[in-house]
Every structure is written in structure tokens, then in C-alpha cells.
C-alpha atoms as a PDB file:
ATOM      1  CA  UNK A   1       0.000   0.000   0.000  1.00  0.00           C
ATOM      2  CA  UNK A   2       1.290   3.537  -0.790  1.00  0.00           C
ATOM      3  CA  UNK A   3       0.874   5.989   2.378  1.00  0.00           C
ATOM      4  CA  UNK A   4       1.082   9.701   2.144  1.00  0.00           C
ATOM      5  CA  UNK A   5       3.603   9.893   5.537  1.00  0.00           C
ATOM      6  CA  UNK A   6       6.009   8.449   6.942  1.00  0.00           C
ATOM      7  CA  UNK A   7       3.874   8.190   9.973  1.00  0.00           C
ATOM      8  CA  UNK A   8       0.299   8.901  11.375  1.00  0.00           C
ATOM      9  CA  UNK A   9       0.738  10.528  15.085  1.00  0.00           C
ATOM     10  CA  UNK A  10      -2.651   9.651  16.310  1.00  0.00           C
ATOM     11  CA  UNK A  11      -4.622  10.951  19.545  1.00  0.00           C
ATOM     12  CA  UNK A  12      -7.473   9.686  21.020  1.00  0.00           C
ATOM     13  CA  UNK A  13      -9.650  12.440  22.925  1.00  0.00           C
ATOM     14  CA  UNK A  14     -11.996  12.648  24.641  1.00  0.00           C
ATOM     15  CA  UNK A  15     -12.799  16.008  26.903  1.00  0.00           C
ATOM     16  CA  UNK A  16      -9.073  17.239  26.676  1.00  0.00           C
ATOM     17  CA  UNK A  17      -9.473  20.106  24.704  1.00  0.00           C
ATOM     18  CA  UNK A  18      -7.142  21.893  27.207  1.00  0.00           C
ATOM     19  CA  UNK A  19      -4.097  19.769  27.298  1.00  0.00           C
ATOM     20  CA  UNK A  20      -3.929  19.492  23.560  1.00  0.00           C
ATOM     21  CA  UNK A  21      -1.474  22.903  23.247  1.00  0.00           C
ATOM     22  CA  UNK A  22       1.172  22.006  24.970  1.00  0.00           C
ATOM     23  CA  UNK A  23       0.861  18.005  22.639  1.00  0.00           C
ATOM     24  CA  UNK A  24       0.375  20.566  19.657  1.00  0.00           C
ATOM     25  CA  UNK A  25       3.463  22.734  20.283  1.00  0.00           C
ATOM     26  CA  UNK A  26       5.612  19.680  20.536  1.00  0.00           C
ATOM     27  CA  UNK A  27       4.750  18.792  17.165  1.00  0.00           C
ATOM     28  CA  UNK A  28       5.371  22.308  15.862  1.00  0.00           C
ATOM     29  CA  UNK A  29       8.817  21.657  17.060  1.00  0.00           C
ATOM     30  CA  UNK A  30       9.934  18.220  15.615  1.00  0.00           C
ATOM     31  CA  UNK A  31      12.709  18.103  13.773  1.00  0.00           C
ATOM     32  CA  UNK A  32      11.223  15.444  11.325  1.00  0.00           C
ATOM     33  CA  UNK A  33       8.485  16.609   9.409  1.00  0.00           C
ATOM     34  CA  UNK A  34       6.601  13.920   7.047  1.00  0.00           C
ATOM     35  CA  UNK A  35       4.366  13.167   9.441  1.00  0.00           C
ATOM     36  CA  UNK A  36       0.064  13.932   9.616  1.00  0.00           C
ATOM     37  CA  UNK A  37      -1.618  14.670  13.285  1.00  0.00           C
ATOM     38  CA  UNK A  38      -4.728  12.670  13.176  1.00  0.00           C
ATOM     39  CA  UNK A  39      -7.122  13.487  16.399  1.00  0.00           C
ATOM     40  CA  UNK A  40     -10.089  10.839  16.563  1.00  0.00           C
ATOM     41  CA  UNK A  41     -12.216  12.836  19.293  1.00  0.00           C
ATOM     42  CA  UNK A  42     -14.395  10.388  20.781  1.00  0.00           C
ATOM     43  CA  UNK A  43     -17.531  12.567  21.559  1.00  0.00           C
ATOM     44  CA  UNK A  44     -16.174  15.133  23.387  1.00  0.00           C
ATOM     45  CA  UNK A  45     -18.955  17.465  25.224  1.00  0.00           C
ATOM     46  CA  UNK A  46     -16.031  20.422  25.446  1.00  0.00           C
ATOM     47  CA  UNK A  47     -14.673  22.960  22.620  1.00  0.00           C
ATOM     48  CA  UNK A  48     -12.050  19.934  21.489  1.00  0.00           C
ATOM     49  CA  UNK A  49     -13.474  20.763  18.039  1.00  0.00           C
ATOM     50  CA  UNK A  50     -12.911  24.352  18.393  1.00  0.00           C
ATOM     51  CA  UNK A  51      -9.399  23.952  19.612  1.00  0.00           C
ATOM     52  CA  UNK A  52      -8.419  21.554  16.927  1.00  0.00           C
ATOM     53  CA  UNK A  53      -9.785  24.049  13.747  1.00  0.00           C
ATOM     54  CA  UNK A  54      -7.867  26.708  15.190  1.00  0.00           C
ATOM     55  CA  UNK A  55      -4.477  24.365  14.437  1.00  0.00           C
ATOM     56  CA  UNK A  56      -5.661  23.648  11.292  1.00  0.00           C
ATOM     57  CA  UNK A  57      -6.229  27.306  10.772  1.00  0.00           C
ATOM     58  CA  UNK A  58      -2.835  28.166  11.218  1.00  0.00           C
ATOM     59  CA  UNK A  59      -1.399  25.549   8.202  1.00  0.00           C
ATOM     60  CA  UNK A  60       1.384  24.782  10.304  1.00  0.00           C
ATOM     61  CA  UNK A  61       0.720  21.305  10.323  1.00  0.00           C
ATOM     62  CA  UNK A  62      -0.784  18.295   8.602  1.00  0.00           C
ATOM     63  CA  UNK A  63      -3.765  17.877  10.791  1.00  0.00           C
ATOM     64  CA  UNK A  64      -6.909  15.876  10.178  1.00  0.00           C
ATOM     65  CA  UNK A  65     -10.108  15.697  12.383  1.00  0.00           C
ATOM     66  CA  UNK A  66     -12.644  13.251  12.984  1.00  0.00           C
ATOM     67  CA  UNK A  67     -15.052  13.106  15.664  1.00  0.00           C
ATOM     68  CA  UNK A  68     -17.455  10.088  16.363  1.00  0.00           C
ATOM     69  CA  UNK A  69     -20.305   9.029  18.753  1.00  0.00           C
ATOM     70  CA  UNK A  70     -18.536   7.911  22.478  1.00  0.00           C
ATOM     71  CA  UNK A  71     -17.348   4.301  22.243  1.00  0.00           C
ATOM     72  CA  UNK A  72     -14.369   4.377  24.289  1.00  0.00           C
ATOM     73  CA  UNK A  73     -10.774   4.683  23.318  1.00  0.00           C
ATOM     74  CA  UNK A  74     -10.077   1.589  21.624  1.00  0.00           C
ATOM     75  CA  UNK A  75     -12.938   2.531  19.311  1.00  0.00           C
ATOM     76  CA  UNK A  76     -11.314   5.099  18.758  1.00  0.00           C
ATOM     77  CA  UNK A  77      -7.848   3.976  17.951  1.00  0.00           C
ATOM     78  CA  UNK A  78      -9.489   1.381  15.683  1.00  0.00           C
ATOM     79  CA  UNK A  79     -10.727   3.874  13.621  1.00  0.00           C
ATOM     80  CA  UNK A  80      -7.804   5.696  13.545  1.00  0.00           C
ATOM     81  CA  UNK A  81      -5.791   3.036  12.155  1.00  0.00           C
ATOM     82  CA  UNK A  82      -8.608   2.561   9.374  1.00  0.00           C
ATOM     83  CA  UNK A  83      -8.229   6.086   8.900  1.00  0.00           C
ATOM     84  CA  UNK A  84      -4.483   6.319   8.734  1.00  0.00           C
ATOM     85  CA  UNK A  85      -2.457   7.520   5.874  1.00  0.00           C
ATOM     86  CA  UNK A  86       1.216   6.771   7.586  1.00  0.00           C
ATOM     87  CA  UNK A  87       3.033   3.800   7.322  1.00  0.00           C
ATOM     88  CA  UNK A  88       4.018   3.894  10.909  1.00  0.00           C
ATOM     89  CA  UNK A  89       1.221   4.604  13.715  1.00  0.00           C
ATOM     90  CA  UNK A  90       2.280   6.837  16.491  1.00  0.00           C
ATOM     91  CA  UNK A  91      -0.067   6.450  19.356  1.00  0.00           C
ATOM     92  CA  UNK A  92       0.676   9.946  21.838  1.00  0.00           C
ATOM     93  CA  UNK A  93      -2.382  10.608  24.237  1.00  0.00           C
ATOM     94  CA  UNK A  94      -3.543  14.214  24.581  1.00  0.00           C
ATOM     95  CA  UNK A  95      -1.871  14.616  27.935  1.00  0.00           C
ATOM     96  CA  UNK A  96       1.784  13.822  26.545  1.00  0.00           C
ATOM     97  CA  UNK A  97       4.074  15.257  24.169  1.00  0.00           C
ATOM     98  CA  UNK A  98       6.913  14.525  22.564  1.00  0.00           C
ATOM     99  CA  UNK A  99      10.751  15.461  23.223  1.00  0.00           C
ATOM    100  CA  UNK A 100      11.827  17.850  20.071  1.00  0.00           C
ATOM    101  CA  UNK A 101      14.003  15.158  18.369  1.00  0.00           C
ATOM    102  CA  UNK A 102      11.078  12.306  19.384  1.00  0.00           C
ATOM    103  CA  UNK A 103       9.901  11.345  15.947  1.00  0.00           C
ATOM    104  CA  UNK A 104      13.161  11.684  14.119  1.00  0.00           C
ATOM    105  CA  UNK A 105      14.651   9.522  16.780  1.00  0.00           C
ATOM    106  CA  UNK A 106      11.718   6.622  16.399  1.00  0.00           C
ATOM    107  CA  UNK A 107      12.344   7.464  12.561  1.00  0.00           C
ATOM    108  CA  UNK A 108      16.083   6.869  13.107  1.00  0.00           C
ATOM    109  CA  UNK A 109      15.646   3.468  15.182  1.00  0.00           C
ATOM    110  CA  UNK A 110      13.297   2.238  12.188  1.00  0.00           C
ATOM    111  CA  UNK A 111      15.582   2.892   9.982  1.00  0.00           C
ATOM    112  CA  UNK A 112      18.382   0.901  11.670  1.00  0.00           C
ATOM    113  CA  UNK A 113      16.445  -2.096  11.186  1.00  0.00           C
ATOM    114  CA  UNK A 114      17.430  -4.441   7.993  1.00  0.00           C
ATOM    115  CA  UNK A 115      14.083  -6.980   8.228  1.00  0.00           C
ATOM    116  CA  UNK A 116      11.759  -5.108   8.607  1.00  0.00           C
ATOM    117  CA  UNK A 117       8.931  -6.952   7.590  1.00  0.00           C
ATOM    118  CA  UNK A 118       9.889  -9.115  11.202  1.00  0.00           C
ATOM    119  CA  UNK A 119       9.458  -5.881  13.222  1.00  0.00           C
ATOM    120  CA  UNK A 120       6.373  -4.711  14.057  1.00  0.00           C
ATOM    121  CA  UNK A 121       7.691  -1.438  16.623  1.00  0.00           C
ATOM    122  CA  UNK A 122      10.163   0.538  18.043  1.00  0.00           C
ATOM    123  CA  UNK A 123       9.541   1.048  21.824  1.00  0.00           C
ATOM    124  CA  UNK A 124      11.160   3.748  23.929  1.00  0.00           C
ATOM    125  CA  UNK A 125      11.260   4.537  27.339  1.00  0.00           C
ATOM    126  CA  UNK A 126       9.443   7.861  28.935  1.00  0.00           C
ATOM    127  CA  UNK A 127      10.139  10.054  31.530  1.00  0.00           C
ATOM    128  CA  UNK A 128       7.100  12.378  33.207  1.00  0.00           C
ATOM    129  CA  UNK A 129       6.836  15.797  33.631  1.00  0.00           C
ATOM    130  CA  UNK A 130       9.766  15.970  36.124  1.00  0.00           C
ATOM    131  CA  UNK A 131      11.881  14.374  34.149  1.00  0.00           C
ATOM    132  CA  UNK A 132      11.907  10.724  35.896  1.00  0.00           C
ATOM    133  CA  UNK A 133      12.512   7.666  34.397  1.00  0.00           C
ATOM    134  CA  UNK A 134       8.602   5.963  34.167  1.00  0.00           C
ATOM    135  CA  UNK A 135       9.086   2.327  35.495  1.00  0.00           C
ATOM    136  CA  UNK A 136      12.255   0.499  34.552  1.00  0.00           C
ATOM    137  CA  UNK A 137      14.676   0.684  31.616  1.00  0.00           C
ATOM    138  CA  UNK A 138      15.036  -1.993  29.346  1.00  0.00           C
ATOM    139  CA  UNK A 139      17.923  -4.727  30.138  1.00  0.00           C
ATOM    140  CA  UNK A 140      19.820  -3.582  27.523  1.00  0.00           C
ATOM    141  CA  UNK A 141      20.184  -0.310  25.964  1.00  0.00           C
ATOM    142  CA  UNK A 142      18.973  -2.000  22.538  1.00  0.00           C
ATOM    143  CA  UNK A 143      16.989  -5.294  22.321  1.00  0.00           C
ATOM    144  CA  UNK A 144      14.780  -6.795  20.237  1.00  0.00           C
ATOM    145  CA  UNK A 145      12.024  -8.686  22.088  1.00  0.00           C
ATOM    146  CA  UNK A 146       8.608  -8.133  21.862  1.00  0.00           C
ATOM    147  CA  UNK A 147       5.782  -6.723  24.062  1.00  0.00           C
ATOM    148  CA  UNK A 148       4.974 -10.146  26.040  1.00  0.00           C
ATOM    149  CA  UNK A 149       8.543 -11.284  25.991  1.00  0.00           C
ATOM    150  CA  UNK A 150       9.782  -7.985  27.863  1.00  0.00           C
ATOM    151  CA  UNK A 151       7.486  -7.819  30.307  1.00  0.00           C
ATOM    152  CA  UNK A 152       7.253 -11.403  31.814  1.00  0.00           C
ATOM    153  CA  UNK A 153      11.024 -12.150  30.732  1.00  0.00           C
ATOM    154  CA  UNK A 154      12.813  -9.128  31.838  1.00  0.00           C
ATOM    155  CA  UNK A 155      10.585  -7.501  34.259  1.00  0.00           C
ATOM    156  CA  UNK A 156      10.225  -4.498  32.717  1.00  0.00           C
ATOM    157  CA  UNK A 157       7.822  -1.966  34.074  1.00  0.00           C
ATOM    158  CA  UNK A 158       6.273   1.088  33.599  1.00  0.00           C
ATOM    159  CA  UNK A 159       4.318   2.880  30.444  1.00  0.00           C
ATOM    160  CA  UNK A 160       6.383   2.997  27.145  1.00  0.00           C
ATOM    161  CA  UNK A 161       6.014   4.949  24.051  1.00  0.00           C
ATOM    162  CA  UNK A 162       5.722   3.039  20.566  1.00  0.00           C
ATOM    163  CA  UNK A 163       5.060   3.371  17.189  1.00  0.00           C
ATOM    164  CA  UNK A 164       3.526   0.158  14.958  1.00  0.00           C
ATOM    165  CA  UNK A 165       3.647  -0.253  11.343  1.00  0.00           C
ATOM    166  CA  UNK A 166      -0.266   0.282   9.911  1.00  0.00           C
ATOM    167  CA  UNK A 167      -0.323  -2.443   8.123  1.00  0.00           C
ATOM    168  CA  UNK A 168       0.170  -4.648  11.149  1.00  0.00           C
ATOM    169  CA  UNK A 169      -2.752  -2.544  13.093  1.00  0.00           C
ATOM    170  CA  UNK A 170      -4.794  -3.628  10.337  1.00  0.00           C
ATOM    171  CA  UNK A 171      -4.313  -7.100  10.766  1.00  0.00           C
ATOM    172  CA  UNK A 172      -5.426  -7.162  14.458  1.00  0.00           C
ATOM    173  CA  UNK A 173      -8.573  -4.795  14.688  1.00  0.00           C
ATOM    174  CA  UNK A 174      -9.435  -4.143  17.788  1.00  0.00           C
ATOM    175  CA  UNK A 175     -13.062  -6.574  19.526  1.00  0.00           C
ATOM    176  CA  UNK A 176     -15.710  -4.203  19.996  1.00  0.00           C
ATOM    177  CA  UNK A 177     -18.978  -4.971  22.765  1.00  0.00           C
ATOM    178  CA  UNK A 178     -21.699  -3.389  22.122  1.00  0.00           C
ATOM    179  CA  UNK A 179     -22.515  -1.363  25.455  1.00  0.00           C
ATOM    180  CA  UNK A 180     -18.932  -1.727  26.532  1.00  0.00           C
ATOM    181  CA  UNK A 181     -16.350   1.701  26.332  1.00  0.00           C
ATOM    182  CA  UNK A 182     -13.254   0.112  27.293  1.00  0.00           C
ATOM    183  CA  UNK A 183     -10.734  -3.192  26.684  1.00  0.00           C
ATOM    184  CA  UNK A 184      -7.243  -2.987  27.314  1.00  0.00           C
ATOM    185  CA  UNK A 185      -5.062  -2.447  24.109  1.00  0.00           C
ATOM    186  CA  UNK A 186      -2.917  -5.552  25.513  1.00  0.00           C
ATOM    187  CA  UNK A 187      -5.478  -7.560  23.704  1.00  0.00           C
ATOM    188  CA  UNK A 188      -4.013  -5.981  20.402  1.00  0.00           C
ATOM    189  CA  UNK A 189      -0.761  -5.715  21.439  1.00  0.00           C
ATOM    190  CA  UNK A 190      -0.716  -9.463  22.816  1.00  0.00           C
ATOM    191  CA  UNK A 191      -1.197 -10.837  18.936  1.00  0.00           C
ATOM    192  CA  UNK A 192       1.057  -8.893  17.392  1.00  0.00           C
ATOM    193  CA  UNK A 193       3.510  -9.956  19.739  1.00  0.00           C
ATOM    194  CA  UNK A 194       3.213 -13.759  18.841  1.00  0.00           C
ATOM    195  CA  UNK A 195       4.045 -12.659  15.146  1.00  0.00           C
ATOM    196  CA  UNK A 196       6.179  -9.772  15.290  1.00  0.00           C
ATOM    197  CA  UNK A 197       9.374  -7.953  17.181  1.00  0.00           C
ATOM    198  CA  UNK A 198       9.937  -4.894  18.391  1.00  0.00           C
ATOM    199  CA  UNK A 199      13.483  -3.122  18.546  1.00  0.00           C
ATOM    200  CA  UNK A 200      13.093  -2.018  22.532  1.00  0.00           C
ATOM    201  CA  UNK A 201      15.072   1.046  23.240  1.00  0.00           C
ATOM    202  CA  UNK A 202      16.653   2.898  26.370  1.00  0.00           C
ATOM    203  CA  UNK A 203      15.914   6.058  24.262  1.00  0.00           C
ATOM    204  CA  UNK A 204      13.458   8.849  26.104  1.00  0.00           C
ATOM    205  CA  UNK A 205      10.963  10.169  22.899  1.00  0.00           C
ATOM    206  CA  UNK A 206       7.819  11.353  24.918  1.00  0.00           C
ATOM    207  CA  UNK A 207       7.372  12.810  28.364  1.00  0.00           C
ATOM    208  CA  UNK A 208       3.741  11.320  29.894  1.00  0.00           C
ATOM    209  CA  UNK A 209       1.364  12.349  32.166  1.00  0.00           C
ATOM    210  CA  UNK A 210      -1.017  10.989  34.082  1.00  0.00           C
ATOM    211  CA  UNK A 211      -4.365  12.605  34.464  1.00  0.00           C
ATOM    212  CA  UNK A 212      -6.797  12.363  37.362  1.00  0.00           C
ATOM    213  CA  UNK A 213      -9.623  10.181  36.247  1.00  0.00           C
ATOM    214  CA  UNK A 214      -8.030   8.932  32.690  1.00  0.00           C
ATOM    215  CA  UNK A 215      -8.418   5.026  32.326  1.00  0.00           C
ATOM    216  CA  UNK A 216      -5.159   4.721  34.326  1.00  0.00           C
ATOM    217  CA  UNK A 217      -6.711   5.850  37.248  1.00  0.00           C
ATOM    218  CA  UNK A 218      -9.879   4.029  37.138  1.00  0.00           C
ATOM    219  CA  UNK A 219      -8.462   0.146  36.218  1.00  0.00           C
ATOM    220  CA  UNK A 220     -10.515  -2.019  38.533  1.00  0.00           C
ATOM    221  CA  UNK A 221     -14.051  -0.144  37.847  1.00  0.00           C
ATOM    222  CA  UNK A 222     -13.236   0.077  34.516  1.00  0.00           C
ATOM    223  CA  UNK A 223     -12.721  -4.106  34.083  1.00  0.00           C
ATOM    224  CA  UNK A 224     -15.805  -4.717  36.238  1.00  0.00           C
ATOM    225  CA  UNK A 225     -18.142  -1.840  34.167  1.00  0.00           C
ATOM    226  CA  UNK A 226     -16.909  -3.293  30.802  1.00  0.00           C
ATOM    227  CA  UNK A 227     -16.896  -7.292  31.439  1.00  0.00           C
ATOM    228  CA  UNK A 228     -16.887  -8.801  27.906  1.00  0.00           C
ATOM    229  CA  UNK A 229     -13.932  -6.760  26.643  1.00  0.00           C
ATOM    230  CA  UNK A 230     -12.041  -8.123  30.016  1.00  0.00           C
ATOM    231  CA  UNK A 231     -13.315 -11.754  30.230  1.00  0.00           C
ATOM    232  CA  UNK A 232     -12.306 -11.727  26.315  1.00  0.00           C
ATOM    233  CA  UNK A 233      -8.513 -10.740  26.885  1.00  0.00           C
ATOM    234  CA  UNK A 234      -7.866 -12.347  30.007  1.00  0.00           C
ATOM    235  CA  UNK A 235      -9.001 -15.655  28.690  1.00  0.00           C
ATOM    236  CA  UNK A 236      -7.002 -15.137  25.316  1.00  0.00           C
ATOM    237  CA  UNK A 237      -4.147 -14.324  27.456  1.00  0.00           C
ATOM    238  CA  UNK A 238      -4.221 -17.411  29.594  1.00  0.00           C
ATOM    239  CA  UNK A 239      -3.772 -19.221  26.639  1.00  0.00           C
ATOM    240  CA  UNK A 240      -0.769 -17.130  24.855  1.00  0.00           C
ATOM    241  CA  UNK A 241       1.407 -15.903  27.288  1.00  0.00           C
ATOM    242  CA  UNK A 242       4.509 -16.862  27.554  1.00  0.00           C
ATOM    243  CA  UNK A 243       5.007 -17.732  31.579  1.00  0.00           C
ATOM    244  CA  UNK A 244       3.065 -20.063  33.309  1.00  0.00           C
ATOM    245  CA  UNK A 245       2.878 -17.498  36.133  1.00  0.00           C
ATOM    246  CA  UNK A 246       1.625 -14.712  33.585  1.00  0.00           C
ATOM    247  CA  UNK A 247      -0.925 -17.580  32.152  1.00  0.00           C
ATOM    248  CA  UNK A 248      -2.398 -18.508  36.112  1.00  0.00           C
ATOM    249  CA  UNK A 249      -2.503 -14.724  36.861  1.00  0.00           C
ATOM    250  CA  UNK A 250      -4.439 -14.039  33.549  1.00  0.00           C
ATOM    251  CA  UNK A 251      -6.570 -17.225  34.663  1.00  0.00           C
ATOM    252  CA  UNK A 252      -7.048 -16.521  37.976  1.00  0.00           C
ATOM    253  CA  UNK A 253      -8.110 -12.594  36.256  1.00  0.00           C
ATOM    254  CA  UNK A 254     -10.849 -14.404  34.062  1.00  0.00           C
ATOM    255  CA  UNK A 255     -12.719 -16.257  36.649  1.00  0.00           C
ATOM    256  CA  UNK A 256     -12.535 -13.300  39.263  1.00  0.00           C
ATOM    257  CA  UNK A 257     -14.116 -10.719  36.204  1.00  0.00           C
ATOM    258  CA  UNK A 258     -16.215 -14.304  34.877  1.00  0.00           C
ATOM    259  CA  UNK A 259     -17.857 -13.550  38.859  1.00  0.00           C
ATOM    260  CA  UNK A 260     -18.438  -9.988  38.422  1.00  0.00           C
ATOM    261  CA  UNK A 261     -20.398 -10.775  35.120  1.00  0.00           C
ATOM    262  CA  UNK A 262     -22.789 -13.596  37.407  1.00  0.00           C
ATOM    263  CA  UNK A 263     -21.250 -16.167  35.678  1.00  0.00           C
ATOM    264  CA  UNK A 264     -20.886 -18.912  37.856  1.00  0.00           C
ATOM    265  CA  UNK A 265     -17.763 -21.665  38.257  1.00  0.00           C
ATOM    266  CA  UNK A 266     -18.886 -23.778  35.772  1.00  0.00           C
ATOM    267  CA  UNK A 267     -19.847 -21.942  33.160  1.00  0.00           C
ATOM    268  CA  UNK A 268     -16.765 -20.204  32.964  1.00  0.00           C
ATOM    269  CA  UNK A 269     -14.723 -22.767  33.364  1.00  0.00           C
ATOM    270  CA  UNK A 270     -16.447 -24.126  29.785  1.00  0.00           C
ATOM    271  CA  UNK A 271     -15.906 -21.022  28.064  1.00  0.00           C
ATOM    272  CA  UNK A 272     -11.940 -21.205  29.379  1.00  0.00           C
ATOM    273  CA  UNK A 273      -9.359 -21.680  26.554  1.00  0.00           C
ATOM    274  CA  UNK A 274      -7.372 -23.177  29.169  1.00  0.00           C
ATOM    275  CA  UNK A 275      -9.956 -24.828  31.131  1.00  0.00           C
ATOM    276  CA  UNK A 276      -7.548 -26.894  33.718  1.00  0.00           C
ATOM    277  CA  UNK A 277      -6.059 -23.067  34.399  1.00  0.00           C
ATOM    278  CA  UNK A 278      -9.473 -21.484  35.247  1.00  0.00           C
ATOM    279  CA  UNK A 279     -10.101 -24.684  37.572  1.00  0.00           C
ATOM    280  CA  UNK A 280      -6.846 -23.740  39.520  1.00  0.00           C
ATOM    281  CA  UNK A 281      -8.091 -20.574  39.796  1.00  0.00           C
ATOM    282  CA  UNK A 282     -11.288 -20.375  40.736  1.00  0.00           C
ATOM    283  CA  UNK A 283     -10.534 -20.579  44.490  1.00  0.00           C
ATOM    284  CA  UNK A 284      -8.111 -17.359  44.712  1.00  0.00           C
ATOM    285  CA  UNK A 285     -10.470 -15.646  42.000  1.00  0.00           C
ATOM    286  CA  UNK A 286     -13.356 -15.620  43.818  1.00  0.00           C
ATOM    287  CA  UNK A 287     -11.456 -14.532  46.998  1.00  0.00           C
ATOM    288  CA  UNK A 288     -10.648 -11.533  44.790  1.00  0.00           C
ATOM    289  CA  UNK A 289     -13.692 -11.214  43.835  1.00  0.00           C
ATOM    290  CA  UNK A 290     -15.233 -10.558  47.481  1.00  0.00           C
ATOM    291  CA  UNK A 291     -12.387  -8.299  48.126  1.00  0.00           C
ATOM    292  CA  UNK A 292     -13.079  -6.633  44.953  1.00  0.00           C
ATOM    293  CA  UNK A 293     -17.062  -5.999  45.859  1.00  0.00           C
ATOM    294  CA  UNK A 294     -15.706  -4.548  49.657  1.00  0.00           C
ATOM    295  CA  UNK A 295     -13.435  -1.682  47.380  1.00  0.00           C
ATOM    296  CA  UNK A 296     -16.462  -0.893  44.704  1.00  0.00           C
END
């Protein structure tokens, strides 16, 4: 497929209108320049709209709009990668920006890449607003792993910034529930893993913030208010990841959220792609459970 950029930098939003200046001004500033801003505003009730046409009014950058009915975030990254006219998809949330130098240097990782049709990403780490290291660093200062790998190999922690080729997105839309607003992009992110690398690097692109109420801040009443998107990945994960420890926790996960849902122990233990996990589970799940209806 011919694209028009190098990359898409895409932003979900979603009532933000006021942090998207200081994201905007970042991208004024990049040193690499064949890129397109796309902002998929996911039925904002603020002037988002407002703030965006004034950008566009000032033809400084390659800025497209598109605003939908409210479906949740990952509806509206899935759109965006329909949408997309980059080869390379550069997720940024409306609360973060990047460093100057942060595209050319994902641009410049890319590029050091000889296969690239086994590479899906490049990864970098992030610092926040104070200029901290988020999490932990990668084991080495350049490794190519993927997104499962990393994690429950090396223990890495923390939110990273990352760019995925389009055509990859494409292949691994994202589930949508009808009535649900939120599933954790892991359940993307988890596929392409099993088929593709990504060049990890000890690299800081993007400086992140965290934003009272944004899905970060809400995780458990999020999974319990949106069951089928969580039963869904936490079941496919107990039967792709890569450690048996990551496979019982994402088992043990799936029965507790299988609960919250009214399901009871046998029925999800049939729908279990691992069913002899979800048996082992269903003890310490349903402890969480209780624990979980005491904190709601």
C-alpha cells in the first residue's frame, strides 16, 4: 500500500481540549516533518473541536479531524488506524508530548532495522513531567524482544512509548462490545507480539502524564463496568502468554471478572481456553472477587 507519511501521530480524545497545546506545540517543534496529526475525538462534550480548527487554521501542520459518537478509546484507535495515511502509527495521548528530536529519533531506530517486515515497533522509554525515568529501563540499551517477551522475561515496568507499522494494526482490529467503552489495548498488542518484534530502546521520545480520572486511574471499575472486553482478553491471554505465572494470573483474572459478570464456576470454566487453568483458579479468584465488591 502507498501511504502519504512516513507516519500517522494519532490521539485519542476525549474532553481534553485543554491539554492538547502544549501536545500541539511539541509537534510544531519536531525536527522530522513527514508526518500527519490525526485526532479521533471520541464525543467530546467540550470545545475539542474548536481547539483543533484553530491548528488547522494556522497551516502549520498536517492535521486531520474526525469526531465520532462515544465508544471508548479503543474505538477510537481502531478507527484511527482505518483512517491512517502513515506507514508507521504513532499512538501519543492528549496529555503527553513529545521530546523535540522524538519522531526523528523513532524514525532513526526504524531505519536501523534491515528486516523489517519481522518488526512490528520501536519502543522507547518515557520520563514524566519531572523528568523521571517511568518504570524500569530496558535490560539492555537495545533489544529486540517483543511486548509479552519484555514484560514477563525481563521484568520491565512502567508505560512505554511506541510506534507500529499500519499495516500490522490492520491485521489485528481491535473486539468491539456493544454497550462496553473500554478493553485494554494488551489484547491488540498481545497478537502482534506472537508474530512480530519490536526493537526495545533505552531512548526517552515522549514525556507522559497521568491525568486524574483517565483510564489509568480508574483500572478495577473500569474491568468490572466493561466485562466482555475483560473476560475476552484475560481468557485469550491465559492461553498465549509466555510464563506459566503470567498464564495462572491471567486465569485466575478471568474467573474473578467471569464472577463480576454472574457467571458462575462452571460456566466459565467451559468457556476457558485453558480450562484446567481457570479450575486452579477459581478458588483465589473468587477470593478476589469478594475483596473486589468490599473496594467498589
Amino acid at each position: 500500500m502507498d501511504y502519504k507519511y512516513k507516519f500517522t501521530v494519532f490521539t485519542p480524545s476525549y474532553n481534553r481540549a485543554g491539554l492538547l497545546d502544549r501536545l500541539y506545540n511539541s509537534l510544531k517543534e519536531q525536527t522530522f516533518k513527514d508526518f500527519e496529526w490525526l485526532i479521533v475525538d471520541d464525543g467530546s462534550t467540550d470545545n475539542t473541536e474548536e481547539v483543533v480548527r484553530s491548528y488547522q487554521d494556522e497551516g502549520v501542520l498536517n492535521i486531520r479531524y474526525i469526531k465520532k459518537e462515544n465508544g471508548g478509546k479503543h474505538t477510537a484507535v481502531k478507527r484511527g488506524v482505518e483512517e491512517a495515511q502513515g506507514e508507521l502509527f504513532l499512538m501519543i495521548d492528549s496529555d503527553d508530548y513529545f521530546t523535540p528530536y522524538g519522531i526523528e529519533g523513532f524514525n532513526e531506530e526504524w531505519e536501523k532495522i534491515e528486516d523489517k517486515e519481522s518488526y512490528s515497533s520501536v519502543c522507547c522509554v518515557c520520563k514524566d513531567t519531572k523528568g523521571r525515568i517511568i518504570g524500569t529501563k530496558f535490560p539492555e540499551d537495545v533489544i529486540d524482544s517483543n511486548s509479552m517477551e519484555i514484560r514477563e522475561k525481563y521484568g520491565v515496568l512502567g508505560d512505554k512509548a511506541a510506534f507500529t507499522r499500519t499495516d500490522v494494526y490492520r491485521e489485528y482490529p481491535f473486539p468491539v462490545f456493544e454497550g462496553e467503552r473500554f478493553i485494554t489495548e494488551a489484547v491488540v498488542d498481545d497478537l502482534v507480539a506472537m508474530k512480530y518484534k519490536t526493537r526495545f530502546v533505552n531512548k526517552i521520545f515522549c514525556v507522559k502524564e497521568y491525568q486524574e480520572g483517565g483510564l489509568s486511574d480508574n483500572s478495577l471499575k473500569l474491568r468490572v463496568n466493561n466485562p466482555k472486553g475483560t473476560i475476552y482478553y484475560y481468557n485469550q491471554s491465559m492461553e498465549i502468554a509466555k510464563s506459566y505465572k503470567k498464564r495462572l494470573r491471567s486465569a485466575i483474572n478471568y474467573m474473578r471478572f467471569c464472577y463480576h459478570a454472574g457467571m458462575g464456576t462452571v460456566e466459565a470454566v467451559s468457556r476457558a481456553k485453558a480450562s484446567v487453568l481457570a479450575v486452579v483458579a477459581a478458588a483465589p479468584a473468587w477470593a478476589m472477587y469478594l475483596r473486589d465488591k468490599k473496594e467498589l
